[in-house]
Protein backbone atom coordinates (compact mmCIF):
# COMPACT_ATOMS: atom_id res chain seq x y z
CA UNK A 1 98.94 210.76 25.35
CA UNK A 2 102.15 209.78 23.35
CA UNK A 3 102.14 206.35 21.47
CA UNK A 4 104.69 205.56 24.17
CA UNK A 5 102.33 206.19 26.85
CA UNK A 6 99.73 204.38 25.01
CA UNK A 7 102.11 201.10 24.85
CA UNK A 8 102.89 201.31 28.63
CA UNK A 9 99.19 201.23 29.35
CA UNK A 10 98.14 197.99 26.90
CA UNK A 11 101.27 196.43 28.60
CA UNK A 12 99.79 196.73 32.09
CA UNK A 13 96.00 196.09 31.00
CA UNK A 14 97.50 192.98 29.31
CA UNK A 15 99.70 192.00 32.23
CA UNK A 16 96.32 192.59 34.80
CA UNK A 17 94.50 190.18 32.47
CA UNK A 18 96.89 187.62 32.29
CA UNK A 19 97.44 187.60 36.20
CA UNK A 20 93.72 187.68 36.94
CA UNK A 21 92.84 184.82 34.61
CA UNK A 22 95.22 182.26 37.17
CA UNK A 23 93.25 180.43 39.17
CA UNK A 24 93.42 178.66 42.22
CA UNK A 25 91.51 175.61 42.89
CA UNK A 26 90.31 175.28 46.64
CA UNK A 27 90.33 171.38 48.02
CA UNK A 28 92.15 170.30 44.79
CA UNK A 29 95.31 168.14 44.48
CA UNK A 30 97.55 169.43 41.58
CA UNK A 31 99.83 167.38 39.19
CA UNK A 32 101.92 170.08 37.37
CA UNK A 33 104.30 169.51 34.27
CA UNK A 34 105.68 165.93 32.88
CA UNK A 35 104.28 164.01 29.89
CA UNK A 36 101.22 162.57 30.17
CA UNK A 37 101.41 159.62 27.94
CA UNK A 38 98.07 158.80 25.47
CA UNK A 39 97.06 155.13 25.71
CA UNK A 40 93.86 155.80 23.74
CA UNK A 41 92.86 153.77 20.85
CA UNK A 42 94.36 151.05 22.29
CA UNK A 43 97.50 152.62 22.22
CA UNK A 44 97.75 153.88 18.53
CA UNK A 45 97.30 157.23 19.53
CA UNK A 46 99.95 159.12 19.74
CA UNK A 47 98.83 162.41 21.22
CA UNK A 48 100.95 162.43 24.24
CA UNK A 49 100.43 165.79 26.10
CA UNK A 50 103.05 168.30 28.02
CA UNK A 51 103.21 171.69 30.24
CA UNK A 52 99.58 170.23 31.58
CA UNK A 53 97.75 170.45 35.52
CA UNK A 54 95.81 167.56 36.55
CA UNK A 55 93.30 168.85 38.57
CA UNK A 56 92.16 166.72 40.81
CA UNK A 57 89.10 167.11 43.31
CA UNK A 58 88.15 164.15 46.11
CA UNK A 59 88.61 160.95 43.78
CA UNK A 60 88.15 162.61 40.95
CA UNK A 61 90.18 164.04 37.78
CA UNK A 62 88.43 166.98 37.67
CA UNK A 63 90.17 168.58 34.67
CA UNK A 64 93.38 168.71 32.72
CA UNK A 65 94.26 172.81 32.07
CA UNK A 66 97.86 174.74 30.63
CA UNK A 67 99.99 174.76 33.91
CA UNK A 68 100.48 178.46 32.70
CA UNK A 69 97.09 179.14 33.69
CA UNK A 70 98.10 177.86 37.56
CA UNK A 71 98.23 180.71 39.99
CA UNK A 72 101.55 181.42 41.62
CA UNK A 73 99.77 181.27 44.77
CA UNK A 74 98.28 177.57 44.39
CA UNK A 75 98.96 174.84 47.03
CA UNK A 76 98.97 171.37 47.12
CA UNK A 77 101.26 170.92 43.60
CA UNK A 78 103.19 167.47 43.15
CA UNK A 79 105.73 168.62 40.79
CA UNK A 80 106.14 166.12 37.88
CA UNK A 81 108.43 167.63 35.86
CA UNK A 82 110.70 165.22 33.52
CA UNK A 83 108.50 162.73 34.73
CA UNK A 84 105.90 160.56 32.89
CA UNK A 85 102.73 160.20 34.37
CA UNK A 86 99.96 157.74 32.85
CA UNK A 87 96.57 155.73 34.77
CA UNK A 88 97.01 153.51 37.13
CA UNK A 89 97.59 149.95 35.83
CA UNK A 90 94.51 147.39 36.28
CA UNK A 91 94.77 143.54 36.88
CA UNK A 92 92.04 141.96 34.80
CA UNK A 93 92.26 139.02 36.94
CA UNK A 94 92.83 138.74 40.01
CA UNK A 95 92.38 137.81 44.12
CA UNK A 96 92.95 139.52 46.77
CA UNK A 97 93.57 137.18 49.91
CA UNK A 98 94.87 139.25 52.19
CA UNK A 99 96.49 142.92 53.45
CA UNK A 100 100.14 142.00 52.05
CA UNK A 101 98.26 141.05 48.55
CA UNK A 102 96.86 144.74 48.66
CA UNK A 103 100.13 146.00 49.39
CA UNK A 104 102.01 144.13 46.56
CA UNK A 105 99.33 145.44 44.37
CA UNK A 106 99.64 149.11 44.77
CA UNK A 107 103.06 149.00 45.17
CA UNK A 108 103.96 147.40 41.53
CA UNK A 109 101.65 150.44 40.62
CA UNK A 110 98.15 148.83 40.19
CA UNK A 111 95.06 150.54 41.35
CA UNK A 112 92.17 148.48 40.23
CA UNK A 113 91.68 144.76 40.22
CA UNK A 114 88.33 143.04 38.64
CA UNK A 115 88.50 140.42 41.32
CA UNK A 116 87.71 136.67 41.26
CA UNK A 117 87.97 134.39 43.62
CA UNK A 118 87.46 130.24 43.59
CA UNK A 119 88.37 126.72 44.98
CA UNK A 120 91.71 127.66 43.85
CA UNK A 121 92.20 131.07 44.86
CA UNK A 122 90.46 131.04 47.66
CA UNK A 123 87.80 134.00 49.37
CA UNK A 124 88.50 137.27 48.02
CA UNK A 125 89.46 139.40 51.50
CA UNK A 126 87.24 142.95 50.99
CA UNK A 127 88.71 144.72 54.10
CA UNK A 128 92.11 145.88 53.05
CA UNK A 129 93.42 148.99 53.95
CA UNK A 130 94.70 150.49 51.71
CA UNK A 131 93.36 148.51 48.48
CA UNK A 132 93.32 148.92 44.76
CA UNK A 133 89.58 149.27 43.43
CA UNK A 134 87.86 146.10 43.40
CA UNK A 135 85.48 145.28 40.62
CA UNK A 136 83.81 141.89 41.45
CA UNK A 137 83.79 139.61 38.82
CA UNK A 138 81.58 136.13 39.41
CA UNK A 139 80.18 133.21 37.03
CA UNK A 140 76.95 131.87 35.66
CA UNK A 141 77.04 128.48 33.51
CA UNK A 142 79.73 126.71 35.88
CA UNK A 143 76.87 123.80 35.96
CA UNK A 144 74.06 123.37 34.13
CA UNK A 145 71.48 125.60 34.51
CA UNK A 146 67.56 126.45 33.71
CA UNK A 147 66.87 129.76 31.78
CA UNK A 148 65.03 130.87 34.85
CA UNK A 149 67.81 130.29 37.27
CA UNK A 150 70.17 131.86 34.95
CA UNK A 151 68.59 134.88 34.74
CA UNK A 152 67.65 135.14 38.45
CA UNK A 153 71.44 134.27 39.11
CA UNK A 154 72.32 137.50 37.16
CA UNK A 155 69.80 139.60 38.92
CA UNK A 156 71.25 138.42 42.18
CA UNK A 157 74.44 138.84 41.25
CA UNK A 158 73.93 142.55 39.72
CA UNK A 159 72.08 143.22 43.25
CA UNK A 160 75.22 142.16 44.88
CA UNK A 161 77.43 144.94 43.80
CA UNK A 162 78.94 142.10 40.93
CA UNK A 163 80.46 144.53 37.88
CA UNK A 164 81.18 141.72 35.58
CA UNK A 165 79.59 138.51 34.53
CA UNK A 166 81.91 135.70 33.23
CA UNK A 167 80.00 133.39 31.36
CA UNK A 168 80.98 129.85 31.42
CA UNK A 169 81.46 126.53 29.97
CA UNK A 170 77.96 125.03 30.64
CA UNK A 171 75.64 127.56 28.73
CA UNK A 172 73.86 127.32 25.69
CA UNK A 173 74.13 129.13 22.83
CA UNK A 174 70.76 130.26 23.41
CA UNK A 175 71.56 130.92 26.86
CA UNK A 176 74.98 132.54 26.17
CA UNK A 177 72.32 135.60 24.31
CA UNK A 178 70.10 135.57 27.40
CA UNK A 179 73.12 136.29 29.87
CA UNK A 180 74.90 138.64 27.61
CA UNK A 181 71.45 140.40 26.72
CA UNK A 182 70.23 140.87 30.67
CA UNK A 183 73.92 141.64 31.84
CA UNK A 184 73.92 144.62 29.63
CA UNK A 185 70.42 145.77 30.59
CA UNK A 186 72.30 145.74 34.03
CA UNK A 187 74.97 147.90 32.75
CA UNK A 188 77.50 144.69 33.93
CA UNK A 189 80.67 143.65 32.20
CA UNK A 190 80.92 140.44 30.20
CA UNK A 191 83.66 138.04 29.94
CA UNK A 192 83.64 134.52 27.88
CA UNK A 193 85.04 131.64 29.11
CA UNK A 194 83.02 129.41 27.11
CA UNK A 195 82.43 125.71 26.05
CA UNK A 196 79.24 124.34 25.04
CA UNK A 197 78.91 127.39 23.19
CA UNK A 198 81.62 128.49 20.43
CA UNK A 199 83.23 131.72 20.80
CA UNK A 200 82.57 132.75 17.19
CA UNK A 201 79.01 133.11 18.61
CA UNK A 202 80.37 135.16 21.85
CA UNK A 203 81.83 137.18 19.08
CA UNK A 204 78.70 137.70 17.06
CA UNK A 205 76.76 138.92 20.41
CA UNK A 206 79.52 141.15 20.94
CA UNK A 207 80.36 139.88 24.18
CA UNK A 208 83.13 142.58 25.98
CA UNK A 209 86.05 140.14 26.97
CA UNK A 210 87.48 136.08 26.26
CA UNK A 211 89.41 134.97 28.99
CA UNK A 212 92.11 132.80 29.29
CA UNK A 213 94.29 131.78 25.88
CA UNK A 214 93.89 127.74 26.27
CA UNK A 215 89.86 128.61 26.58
CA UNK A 216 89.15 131.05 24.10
CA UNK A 217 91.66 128.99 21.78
CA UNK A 218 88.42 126.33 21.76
CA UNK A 219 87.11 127.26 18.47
CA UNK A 220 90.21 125.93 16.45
CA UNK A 221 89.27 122.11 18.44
CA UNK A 222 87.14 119.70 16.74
CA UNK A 223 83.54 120.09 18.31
CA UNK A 224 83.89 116.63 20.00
CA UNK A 225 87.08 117.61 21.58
CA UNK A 226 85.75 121.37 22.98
CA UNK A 227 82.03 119.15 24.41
CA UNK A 228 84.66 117.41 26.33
CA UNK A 229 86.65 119.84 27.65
CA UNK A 230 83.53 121.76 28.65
CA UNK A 231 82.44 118.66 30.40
CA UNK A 232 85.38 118.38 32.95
CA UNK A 233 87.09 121.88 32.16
CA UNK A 234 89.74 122.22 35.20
CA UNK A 235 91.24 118.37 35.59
CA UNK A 236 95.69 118.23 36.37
CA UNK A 237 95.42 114.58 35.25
CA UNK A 238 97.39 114.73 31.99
CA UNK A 239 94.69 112.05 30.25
CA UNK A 240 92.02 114.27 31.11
CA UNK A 241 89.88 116.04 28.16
CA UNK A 242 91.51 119.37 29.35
CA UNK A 243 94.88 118.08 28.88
CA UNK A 244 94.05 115.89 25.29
CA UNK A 245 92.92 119.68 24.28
CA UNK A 246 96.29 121.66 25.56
CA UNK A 247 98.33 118.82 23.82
CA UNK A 248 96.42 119.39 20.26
CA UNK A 249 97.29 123.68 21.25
CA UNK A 250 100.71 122.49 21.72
CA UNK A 251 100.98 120.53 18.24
CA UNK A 252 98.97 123.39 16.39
CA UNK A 253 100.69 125.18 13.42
CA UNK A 254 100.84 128.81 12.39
CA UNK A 255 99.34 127.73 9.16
CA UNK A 256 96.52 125.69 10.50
CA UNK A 257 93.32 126.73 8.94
CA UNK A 258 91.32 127.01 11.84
CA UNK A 259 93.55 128.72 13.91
CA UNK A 260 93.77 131.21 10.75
CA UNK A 261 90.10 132.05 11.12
CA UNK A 262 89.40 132.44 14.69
CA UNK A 263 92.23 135.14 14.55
CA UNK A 264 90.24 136.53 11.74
CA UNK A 265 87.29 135.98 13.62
CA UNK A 266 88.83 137.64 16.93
CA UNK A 267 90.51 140.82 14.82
CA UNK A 268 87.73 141.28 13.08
CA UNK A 269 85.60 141.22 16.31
CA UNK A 270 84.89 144.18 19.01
CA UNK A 271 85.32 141.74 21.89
CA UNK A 272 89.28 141.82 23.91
CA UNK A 273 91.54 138.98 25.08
CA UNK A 274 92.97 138.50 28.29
CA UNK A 275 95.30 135.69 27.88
CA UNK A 276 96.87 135.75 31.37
CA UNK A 277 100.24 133.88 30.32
CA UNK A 278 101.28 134.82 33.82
CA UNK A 279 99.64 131.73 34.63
CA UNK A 280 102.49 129.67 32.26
CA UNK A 281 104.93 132.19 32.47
CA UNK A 282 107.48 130.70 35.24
CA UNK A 283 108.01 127.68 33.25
CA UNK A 284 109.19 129.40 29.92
CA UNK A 285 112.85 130.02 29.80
CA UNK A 286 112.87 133.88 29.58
CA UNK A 287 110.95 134.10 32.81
CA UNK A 288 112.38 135.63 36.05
CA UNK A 289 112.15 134.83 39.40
CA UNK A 290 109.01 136.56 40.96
CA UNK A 291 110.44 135.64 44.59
CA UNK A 292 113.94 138.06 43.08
CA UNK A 293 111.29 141.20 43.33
CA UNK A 294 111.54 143.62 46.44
CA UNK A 295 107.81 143.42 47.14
CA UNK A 296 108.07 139.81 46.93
CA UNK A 297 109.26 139.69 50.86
CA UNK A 298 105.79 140.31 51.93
CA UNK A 299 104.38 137.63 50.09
CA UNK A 300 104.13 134.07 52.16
CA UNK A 301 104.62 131.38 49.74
CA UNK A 302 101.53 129.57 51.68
CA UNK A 303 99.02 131.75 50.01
CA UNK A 304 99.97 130.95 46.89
CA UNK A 305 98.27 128.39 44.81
CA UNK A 306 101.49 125.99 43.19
CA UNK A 307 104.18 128.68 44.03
CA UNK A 308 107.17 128.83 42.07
CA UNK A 309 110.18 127.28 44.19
CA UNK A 310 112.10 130.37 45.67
CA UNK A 311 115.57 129.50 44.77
CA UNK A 312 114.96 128.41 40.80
CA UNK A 313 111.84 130.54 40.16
CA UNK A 314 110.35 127.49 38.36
CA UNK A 315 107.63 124.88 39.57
CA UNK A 316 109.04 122.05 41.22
CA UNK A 317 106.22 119.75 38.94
CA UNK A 318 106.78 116.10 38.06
CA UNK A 319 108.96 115.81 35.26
CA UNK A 320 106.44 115.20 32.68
CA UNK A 321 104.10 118.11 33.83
CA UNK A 322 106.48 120.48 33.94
CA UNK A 323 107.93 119.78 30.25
CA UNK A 324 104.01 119.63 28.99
CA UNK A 325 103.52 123.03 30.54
CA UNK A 326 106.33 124.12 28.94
CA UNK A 327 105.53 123.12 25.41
CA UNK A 328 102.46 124.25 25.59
CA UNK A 329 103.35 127.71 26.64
CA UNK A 330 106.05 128.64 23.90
CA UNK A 331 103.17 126.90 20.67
CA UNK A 332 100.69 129.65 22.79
CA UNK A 333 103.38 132.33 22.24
CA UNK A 334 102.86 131.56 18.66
CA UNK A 335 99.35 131.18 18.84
CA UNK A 336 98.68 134.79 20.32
CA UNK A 337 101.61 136.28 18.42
CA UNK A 338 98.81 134.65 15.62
CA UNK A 339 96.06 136.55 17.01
CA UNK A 340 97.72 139.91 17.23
CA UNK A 341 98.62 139.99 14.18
CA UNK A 342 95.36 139.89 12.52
CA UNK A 343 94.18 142.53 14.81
CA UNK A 344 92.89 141.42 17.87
CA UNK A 345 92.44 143.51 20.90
CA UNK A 346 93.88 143.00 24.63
CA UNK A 347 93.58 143.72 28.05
CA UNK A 348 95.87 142.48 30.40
CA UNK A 349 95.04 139.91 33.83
CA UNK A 350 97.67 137.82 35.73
CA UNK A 351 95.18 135.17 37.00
CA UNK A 352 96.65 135.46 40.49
CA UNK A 353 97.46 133.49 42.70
CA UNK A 354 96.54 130.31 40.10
CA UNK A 355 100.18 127.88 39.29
CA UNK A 356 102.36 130.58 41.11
CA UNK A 357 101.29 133.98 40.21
CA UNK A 358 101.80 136.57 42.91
CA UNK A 359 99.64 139.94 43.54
CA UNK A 360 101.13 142.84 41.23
CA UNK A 361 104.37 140.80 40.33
CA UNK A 362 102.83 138.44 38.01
CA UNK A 363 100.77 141.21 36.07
CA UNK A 364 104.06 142.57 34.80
CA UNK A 365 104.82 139.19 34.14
CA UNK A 366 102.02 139.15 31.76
CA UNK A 367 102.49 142.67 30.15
CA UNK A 368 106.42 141.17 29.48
CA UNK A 369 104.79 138.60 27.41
CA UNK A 370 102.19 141.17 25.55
CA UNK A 371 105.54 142.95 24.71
CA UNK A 372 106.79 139.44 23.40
CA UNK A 373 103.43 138.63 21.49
CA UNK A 374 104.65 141.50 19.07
CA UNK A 375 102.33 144.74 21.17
CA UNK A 376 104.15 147.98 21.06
CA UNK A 377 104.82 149.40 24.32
CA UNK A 378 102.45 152.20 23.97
CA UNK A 379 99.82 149.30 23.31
CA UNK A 380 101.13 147.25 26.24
CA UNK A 381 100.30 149.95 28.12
CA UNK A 382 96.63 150.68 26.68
CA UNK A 383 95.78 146.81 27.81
CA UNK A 384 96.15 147.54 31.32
CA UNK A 385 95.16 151.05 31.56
CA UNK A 386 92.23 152.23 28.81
CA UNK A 387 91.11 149.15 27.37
CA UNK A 388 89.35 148.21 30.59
CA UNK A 389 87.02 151.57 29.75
CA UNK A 390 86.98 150.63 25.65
CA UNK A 391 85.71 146.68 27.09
CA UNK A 392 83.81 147.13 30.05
CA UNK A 393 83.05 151.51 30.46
CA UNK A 394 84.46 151.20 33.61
CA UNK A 395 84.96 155.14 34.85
CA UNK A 396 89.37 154.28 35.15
CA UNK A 397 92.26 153.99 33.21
CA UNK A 398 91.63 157.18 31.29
CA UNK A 399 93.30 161.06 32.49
CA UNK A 400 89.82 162.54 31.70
CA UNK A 401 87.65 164.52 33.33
CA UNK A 402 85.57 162.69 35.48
CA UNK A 403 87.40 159.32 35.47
CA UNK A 404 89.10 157.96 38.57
CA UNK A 405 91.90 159.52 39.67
CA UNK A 406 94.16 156.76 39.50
CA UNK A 407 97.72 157.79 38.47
CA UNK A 408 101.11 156.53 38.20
CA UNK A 409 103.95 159.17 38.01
CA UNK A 410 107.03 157.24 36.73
CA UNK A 411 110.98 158.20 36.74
CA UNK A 412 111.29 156.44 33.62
CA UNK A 413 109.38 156.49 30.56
CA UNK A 414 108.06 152.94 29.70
CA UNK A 415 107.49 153.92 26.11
CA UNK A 416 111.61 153.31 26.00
CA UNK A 417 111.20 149.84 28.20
CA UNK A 418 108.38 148.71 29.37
CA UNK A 419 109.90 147.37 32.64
CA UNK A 420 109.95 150.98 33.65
CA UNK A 421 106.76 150.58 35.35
CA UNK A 422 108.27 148.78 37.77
CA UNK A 423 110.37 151.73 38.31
CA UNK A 424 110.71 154.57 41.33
CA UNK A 425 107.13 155.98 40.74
CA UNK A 426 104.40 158.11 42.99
CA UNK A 427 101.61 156.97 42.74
CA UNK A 428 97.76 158.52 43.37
CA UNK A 429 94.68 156.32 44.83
CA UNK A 430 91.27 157.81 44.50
CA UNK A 431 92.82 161.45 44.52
CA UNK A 432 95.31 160.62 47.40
CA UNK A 433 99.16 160.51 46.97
CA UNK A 434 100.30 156.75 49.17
CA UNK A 435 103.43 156.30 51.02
CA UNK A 436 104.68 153.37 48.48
CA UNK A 437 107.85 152.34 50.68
CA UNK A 438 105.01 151.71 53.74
CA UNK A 439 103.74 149.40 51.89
CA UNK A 440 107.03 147.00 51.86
CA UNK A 441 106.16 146.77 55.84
CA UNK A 442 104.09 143.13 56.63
């Protein structure tokens, strides 16, 4: 046999091999080309990946492979090419009251909510159809409470189907450990919104999550002032203790020396903020009006707790509210701008439907103000995508193999704006591609 002989033949062995190494996967839903964007390490990673399959399998990633290695013959392919595809986004903080709230949900791209629900918000509705993931999130120290009823709270609460435990103003500092220690035996979340207890000791127990930026803010208070505000935590009146306490936020300096170490304190920490600014955000003078957004039509202002007026976007609050809330929401720009930059770590929660927030609207609200607080985009992304796994080691918000297969696959790359994720998108549910223009219909 002549060499050229001899070359024909490794040609076609090499050409068999290549062919028979494709592979088609049976039952499988296929994501083939774009950018899959790397939120890991709370978005400092910058390992973003290309000329990938997603593999997916029921609601499952199954695995990430070369698209090379796809089979020519392989069905069920949603072609992402020049397209940027990244988890789907996660509310931190959130109800659900009805079908339309679902709907606004999904279709401003987010697939998982860790839902609340209160006096405020009203019942949490649990039969929507289609839905985002719901994580139920409920409280323990809202009154005070006995060590044995704390713990048997907990137990009931785990037995429940409850996925995270939000400590509250009432507890202990002895009972803060007890909570934290039995949630984790129960594999459950933890979230600090705390009082009675400081949050420098919620960060020594390594608690997951601080809630709220006027509540985990306590620690720079005098002690008088935060026993107060524990006391009667949730008063309007503006001579309440609540208020006395948002009024010394609003007067705080960048240099003040407290404020200086609970950001060390918080950086230094392995415990994430949620500051949900959405819940200040109409009243600041950057904000847009939520009722301006397309999904917005499904939304009855009735449902909403304090809704913005639809005409100005802003509250239509008494005078003196209105400019209090105002003030205090521009020092608390400089207060988590403060935070950041000492290193703490975020995840991202709208508080809806609190003082006007809306399902899935106000969540980009918040992630607008993240940008604002000084996080890169990539990072702004991480807090409402992988961050929830890095807190809480909830199974979503990563493209692994077997996480959720929760995906966004964007037009637009938000690493260039971050309002791109508000853009034309497809977007995947549990390992199903939904009609997102159906869900504009009441």
């Amino acid at each position: 046999m002549n060499y050229k002989n001899i070359l024909l033949s490794l040609i076609s062995i090499s050409l068999f091999f290549s062919c028979t190494t494709k592979q088609i996967y049976n039952d499988a839903l296929i994501i083939k080309g774009g950018t899959i964007i790397d939120v890991s390490n709370n978005g400092t990673s910058l390992n973003d990946l290309t000329n990938k399959a997603i593999i997916i399998k029921a609601d499952t990633i199954f695995k990430i492979i070369e698209k090379s290695s796809l089979s020519n013959k392989q069905e069920n392919i949603i072609d992402a090419t020049g397209k940027y595809i990244l988890p789907g986004l996660t509310d931190g903080f959130a109800v659900i009251n009805n079908q339309n709230y679902a709907n606004a949900f999904l279709y401003m791209g987010i697939t998982d909510v860790i839902g609340v629900e209160s006096f405020r918000r009203g019942k949490f509705y649990h039969n929507a159809n289609p839905s985002p993931n719901v994580h139920m999130l409920e409280s323990v120290g809202d009154e005070p409470i006995t060590n044995k009823q704390l713990l048997d709270s907990i137990h009931k609460l785990h037995s429940n189907g409850i996925e995270v435990l939000l400590m509250m103003y009432k507890l202990t500092p002895e009972q803060l450990e007890l909570a934290f220690n039995e949630a984790k035996k129960l594999g459950m979340g933890t979230i600090g919104e705390l009082g009675f207890t400081s949050y420098k000791k919620g960060i020594d127990l390594g608690v997951d999550a601080f809630v709220h930026t006027t509540r985990y803010s306590l620690d720079v208070a005098p002690d008088s002032m935060a026993i107060k505000v524990a006391e009667q935590p949730f008063s309007n009146d503006l001579g309440s203790p609540k208020w006395r306490y948002y009024q010394y936020l609003t007067n705080l300096k960048k240099d003040d020396k407290a404020l200086l170490q609970h950001a060390k304190n918080l950086g230094n920490s392995n415990s994430y903020i949620m500051p949900t600014f959405g819940l200040l955000y109409i009243d600041m003078p950057f904000s847009k009006n939520p009722w301006n957004e397309k999904i917005a039509a499904i939304i009855d202002s009735s449902d909403v707790n304090r809704p913005a007026d639809k005409i100005t976007g802003k509250h239509n609050y008494p005078p003196e509210e209105l400019a209090a809330y105002q003030k205090l929401g521009y020092n608390e720009l400089m207060i988590e701008k403060t935070y950041y930059e000492n290193g703490a770590h975020y995840i991202s929660g709208s508080g809806t439907d609190v003082w006007g927030t809306m399902p899935g609207i106000s969540l980009h609200q918040e992630l607008e103000v993240l940008s604002r607080t000084g996080l890169t985009n990539r990072e702004v992304l991480a807090t409402t995508t992988s961050n929830f796994n890095a807190a809480f080691g909830l199974k979503f918000g990563r493209l692994e193999s077997g996480f959720k297969a929760n995906i966004l696959i964007l037009d637009d790359n938000p690493l260039d704006d971050i309002k791109n994720l508000k853009g034309k998108k497809i977007v995947i549910l549990n390992g199903k591609q939904i009609d997102v223009d159906a869900l504009l219909n009441l």
